[in-house]
Protein backbone atom coordinates (compact mmCIF):
# COMPACT_ATOMS: atom_id res chain seq x y z
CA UNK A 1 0.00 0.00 0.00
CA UNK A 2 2.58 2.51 -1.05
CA UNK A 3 4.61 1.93 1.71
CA UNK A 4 1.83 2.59 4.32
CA UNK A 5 2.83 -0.56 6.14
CA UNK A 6 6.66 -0.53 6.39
CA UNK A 7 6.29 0.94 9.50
CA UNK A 8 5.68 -1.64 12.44
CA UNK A 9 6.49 -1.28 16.10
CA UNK A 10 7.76 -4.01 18.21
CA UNK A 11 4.44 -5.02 20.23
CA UNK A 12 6.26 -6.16 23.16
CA UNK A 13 8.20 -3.03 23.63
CA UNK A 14 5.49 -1.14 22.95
CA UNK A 15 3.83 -2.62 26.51
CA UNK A 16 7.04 -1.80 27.85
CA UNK A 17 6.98 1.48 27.14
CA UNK A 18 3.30 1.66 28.42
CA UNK A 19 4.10 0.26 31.79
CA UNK A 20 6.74 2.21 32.19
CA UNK A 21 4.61 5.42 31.96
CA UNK A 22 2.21 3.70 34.18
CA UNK A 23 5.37 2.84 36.89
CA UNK A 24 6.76 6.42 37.05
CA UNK A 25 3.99 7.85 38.44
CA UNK A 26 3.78 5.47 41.64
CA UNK A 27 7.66 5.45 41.88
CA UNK A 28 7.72 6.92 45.51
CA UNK A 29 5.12 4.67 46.68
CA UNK A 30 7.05 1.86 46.65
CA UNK A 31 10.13 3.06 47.43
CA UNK A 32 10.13 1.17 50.96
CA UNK A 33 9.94 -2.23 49.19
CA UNK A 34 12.49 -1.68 46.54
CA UNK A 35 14.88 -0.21 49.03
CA UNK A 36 14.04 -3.62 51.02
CA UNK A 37 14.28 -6.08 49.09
CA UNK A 38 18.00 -4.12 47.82
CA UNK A 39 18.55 -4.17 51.58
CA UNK A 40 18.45 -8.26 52.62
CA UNK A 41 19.32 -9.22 49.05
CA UNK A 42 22.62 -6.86 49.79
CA UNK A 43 25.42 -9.66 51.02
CA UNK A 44 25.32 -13.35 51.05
CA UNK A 45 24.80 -13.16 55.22
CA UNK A 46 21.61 -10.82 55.19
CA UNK A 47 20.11 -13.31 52.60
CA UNK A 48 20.71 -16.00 54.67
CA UNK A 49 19.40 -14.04 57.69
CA UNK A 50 16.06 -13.41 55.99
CA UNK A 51 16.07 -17.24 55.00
CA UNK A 52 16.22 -18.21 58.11
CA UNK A 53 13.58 -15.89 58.93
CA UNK A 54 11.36 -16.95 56.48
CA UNK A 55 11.85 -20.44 57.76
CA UNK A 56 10.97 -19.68 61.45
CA UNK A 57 7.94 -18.67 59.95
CA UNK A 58 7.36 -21.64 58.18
CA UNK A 59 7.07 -19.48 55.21
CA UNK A 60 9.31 -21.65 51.78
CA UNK A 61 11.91 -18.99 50.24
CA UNK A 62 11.31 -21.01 46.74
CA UNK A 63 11.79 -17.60 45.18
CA UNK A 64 15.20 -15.25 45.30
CA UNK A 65 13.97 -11.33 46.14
CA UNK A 66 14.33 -9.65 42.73
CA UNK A 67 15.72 -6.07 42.68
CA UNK A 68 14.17 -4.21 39.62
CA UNK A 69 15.81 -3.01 36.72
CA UNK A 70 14.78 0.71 35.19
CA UNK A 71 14.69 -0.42 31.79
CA UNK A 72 13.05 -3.24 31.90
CA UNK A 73 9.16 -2.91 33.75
CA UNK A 74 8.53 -6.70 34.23
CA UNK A 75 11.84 -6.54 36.48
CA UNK A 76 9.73 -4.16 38.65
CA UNK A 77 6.37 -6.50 38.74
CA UNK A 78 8.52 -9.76 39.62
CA UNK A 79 10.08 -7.40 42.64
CA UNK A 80 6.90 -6.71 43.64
CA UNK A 81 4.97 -9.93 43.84
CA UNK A 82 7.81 -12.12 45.25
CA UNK A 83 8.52 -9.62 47.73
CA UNK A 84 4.59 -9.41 48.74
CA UNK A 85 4.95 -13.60 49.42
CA UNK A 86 7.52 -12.61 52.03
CA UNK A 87 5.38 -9.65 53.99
CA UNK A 88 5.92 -11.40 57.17
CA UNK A 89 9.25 -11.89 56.77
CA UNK A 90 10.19 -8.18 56.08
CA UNK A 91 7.37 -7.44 59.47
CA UNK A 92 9.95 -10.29 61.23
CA UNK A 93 13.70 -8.96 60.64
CA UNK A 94 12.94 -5.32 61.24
CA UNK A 95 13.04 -5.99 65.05
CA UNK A 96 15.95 -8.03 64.51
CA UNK A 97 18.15 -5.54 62.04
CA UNK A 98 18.96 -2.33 64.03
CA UNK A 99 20.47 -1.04 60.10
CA UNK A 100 17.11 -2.37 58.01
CA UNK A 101 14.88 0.81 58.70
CA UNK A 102 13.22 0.90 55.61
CA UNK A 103 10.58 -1.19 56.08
CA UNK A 104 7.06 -1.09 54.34
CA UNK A 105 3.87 0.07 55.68
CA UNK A 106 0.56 -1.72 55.39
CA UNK A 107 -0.23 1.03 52.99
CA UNK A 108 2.89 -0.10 50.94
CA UNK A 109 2.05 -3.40 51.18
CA UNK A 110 -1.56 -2.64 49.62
CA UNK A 111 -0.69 -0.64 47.06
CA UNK A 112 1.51 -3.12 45.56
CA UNK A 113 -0.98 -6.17 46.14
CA UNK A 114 -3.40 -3.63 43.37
CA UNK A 115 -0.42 -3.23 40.98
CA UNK A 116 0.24 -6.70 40.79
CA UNK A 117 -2.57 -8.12 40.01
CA UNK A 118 -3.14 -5.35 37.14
CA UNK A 119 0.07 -5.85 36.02
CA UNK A 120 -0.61 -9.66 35.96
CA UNK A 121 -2.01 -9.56 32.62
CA UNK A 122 0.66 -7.07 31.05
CA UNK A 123 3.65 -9.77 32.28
CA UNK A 124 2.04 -12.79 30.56
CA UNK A 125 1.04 -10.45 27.37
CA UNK A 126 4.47 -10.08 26.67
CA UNK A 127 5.65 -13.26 27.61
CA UNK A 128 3.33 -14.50 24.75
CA UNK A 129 4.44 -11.41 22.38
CA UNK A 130 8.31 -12.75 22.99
CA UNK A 131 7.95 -16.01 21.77
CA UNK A 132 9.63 -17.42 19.09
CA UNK A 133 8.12 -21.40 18.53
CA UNK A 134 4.60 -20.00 17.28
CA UNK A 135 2.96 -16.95 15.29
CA UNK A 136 2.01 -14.43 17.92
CA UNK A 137 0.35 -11.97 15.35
CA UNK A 138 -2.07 -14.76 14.74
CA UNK A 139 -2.60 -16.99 17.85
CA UNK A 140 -2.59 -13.79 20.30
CA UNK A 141 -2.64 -10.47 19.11
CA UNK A 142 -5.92 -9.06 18.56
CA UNK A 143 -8.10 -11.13 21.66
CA UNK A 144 -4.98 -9.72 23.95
CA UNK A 145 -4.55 -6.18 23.09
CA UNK A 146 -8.79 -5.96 23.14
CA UNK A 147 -8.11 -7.39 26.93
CA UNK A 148 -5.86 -4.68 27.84
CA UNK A 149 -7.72 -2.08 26.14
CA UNK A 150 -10.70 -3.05 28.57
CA UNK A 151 -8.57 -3.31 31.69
CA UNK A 152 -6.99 0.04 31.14
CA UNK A 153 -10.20 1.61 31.21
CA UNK A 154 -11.51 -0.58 34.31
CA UNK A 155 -8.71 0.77 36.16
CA UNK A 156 -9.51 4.69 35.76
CA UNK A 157 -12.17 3.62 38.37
CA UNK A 158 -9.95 2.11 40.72
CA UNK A 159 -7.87 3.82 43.72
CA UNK A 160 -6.51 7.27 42.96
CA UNK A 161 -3.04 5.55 42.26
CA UNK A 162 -4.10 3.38 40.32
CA UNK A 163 -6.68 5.64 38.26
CA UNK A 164 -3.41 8.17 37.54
CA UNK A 165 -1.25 5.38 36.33
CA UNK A 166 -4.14 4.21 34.04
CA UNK A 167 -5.01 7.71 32.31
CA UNK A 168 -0.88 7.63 31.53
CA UNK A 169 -1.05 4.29 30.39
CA UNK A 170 -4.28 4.35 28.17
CA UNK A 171 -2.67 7.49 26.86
CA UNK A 172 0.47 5.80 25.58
CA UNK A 173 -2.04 2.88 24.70
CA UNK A 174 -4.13 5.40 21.90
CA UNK A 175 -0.75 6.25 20.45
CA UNK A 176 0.85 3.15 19.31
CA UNK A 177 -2.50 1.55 18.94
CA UNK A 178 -3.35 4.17 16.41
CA UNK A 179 -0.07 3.39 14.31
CA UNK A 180 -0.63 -0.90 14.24
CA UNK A 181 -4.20 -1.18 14.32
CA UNK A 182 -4.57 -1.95 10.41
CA UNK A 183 -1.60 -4.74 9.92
CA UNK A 184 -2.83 -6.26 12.65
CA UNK A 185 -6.25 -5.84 12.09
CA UNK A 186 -5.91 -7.23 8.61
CA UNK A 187 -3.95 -10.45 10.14
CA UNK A 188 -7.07 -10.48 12.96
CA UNK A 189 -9.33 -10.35 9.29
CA UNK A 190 -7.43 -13.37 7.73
CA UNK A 191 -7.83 -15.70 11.05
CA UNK A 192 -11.43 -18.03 10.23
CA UNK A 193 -11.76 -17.98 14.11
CA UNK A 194 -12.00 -13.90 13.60
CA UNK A 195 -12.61 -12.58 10.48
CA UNK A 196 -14.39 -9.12 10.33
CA UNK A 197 -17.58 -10.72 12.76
CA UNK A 198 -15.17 -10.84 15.53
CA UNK A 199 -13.47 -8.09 15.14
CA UNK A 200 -16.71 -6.02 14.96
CA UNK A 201 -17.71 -6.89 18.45
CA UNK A 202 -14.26 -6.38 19.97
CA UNK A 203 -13.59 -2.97 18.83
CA UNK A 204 -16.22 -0.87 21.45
CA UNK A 205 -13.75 -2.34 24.16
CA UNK A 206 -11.09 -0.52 22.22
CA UNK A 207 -12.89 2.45 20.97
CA UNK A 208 -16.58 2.98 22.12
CA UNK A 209 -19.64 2.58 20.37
CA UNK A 210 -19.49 5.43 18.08
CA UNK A 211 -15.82 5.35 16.96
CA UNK A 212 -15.76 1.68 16.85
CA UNK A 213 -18.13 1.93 14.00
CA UNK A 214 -15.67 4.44 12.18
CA UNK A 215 -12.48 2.17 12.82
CA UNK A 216 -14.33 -0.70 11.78
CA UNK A 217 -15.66 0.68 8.50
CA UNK A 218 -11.96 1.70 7.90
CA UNK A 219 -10.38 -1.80 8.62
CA UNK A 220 -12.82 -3.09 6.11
CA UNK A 221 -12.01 -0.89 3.48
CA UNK A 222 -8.06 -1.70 4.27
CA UNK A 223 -8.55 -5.15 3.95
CA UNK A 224 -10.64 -4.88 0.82
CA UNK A 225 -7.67 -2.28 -0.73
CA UNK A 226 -4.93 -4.80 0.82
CA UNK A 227 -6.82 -7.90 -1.19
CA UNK A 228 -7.02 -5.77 -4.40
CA UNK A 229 -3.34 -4.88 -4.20
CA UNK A 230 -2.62 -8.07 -3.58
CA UNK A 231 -5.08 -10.07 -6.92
CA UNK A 232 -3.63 -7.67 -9.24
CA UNK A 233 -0.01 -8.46 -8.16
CA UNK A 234 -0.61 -11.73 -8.42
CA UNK A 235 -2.49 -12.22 -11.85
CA UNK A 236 0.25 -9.56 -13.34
CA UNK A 237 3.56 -12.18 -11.95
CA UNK A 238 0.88 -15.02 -13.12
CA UNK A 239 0.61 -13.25 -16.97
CA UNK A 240 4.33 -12.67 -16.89
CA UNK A 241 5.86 -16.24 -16.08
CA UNK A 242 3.05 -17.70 -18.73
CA UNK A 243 2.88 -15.50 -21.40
CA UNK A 244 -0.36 -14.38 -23.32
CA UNK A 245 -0.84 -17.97 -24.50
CA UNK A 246 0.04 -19.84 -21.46
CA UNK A 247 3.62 -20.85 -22.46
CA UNK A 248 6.30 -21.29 -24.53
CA UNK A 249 6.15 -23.23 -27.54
CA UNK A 250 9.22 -25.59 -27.43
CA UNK A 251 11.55 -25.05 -30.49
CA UNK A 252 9.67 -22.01 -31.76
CA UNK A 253 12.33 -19.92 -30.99
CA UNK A 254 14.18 -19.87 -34.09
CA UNK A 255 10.44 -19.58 -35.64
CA UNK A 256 9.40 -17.00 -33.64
CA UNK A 257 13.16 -14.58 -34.38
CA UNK A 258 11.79 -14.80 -38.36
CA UNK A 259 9.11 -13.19 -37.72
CA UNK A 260 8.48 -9.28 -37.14
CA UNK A 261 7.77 -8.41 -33.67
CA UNK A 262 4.82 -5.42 -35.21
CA UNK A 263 3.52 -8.41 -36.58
CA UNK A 264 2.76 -9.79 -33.17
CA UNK A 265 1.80 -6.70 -30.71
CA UNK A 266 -1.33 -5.91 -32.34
CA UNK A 267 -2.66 -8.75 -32.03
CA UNK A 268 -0.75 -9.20 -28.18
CA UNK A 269 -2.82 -6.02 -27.19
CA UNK A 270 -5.74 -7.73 -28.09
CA UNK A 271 -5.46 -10.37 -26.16
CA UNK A 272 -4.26 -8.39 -23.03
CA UNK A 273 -7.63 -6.19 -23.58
CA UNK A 274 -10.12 -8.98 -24.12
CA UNK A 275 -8.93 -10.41 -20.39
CA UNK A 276 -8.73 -6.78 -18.52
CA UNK A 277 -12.70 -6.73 -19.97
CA UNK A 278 -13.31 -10.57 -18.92
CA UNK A 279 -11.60 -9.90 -15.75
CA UNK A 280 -13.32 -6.22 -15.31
CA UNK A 281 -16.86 -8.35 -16.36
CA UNK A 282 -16.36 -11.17 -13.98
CA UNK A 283 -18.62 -11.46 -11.15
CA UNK A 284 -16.99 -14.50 -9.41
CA UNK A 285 -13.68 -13.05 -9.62
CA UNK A 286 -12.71 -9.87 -8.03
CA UNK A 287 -13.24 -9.45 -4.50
CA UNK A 288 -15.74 -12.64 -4.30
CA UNK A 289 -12.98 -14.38 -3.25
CA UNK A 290 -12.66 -12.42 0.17
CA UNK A 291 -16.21 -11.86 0.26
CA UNK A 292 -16.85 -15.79 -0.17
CA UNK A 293 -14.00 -16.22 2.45
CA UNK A 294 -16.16 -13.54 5.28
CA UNK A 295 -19.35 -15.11 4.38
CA UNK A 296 -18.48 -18.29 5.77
CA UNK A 297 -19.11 -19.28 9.42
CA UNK A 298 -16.09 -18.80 11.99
């Protein structure tokens, strides 16, 4: 489509870079548990310290604490939730640490229990975007981003904290959705389980009711320009590697050199216009292919 489609962004780090609008806003909240869990995961002996705690407790250290990493968001939601499965061990070996005066408040400890499970969904998104064994486009695209779409917009009625980091992150959302909606719209189009049906009732979670009427009218249009791209490619390689009558003649060659070449074109041209009319004419050519192809059931 003239280029229109060279231009793709990497879906995975395109949820980074949501989340990571979405994180800086609640930085300072939890502050107390990253400076913790950088605290007993310090030296080999406070490790073992807070292992032992943890097994006073009765409480199985079957996960390392995780200290987050700036670039990388899922860093910060694997800090989070492995560090929530120890809350009684942090309340334990703050009366035993004189130096560990960080320690989270219940508030802390709240906050982060709501991010997690939000961010839930974003971690195994792009766990499933960052494979490499199946086609993700395909298998998970569409039903996923539709998902988050939804969530995002769940959340702006959630805790004030959690509201703010939504309006950033459905804000980043609109952007980058706006750029790969058709590409991946179109491969939505070409899955039988979707086709257009599907994607019709998915786009109000992405939209509304009124623009998801626009977008959808537009997708249709792209996939019906994409398909028409696509036929007349195809039939003009197809006319090229055959020639007008379907082949060459073997051992005309020599034939063929003896005879003028104006001899030939007129009657070339003919041919070539009698097929653009047949093809122009046909009713079960065209676009019934597609249309035969979205007519069937999913």
């Amino acid at each position: 489509m003239n280029g229109d489609l060279f231009h793709m962004h990497c879906c995975a780090h395109i949820l980074n870079l949501i989340v990571q609008d979405g994180l800086s806003l609640i930085k300072f909240e939890i502050e107390r548990i990253r400076e913790s869990v950088a605290f007993w995961s310090a030296s080999p002996k406070r490790e073992q310290n807070f292992v032992t705690a943890a097994k006073q407790l009765g409480i199985p250290y079957s996960k390392k604490l995780i200290l987050d990493c700036k670039t990388r968001w899922s860093f910060a939601f694997l800090m989070l939730s492995v560090a929530i499965s120890y809350k009684e061990v942090f309340d334990r070996v703050k009366t035993r640490e004189p130096k560990y005066t960080c320690f989270p408040i219940d508030q802390d400890w709240e906050l982060a229990s709501e991010i997690c499970e939000r961010l839930q969904l974003f971690y195994e998104v792009t766990i499933m975007f960052s494979g490499s064994k199946y086609p993700t486009t395909i298998v998970f695209f569409f039903p996923l981003i539709c998902e988050i779409g939804y969530s995002l917009r769940e959340w702006t009625e959630s805790i004030e904290e959690i509201r703010e980091m939504a309006d950033q992150m459905v804000s980043k959302f609109n952007k980058y959705w706006s750029v790969i909606h058709g590409i991946m719209g179109m491969a939505t189009v070409l899955d039988p389980r979707y086709k257009l049906k599907f994607v019709e009732l998915l786009l109000p979670m992405l939209y509304g009711e009124e623009k998801a009427k626009i977008e959808f009218q537009n997708l249709g249009g792209f996939v019906k320009t994409l398909f028409q791209e696509y036929e007349s490619s195809n039939a003009s390689k197809k006319r090229m590697s055959e020639g007008v009558y379907g082949g060459s003649v073997p051992g005309s060659s020599s034939f063929v050199s003896s005879i003028s070449s104006g001899h030939r074109v007129g009657f070339k041209k003919l041919l070539s216009d009698i097929a653009s009319i047949n093809r122009d004419d046909d009713e079960s050519g065209g676009m019934s292919e597609l249309d035969n192809y979205m007519k069937e059931k999913l």
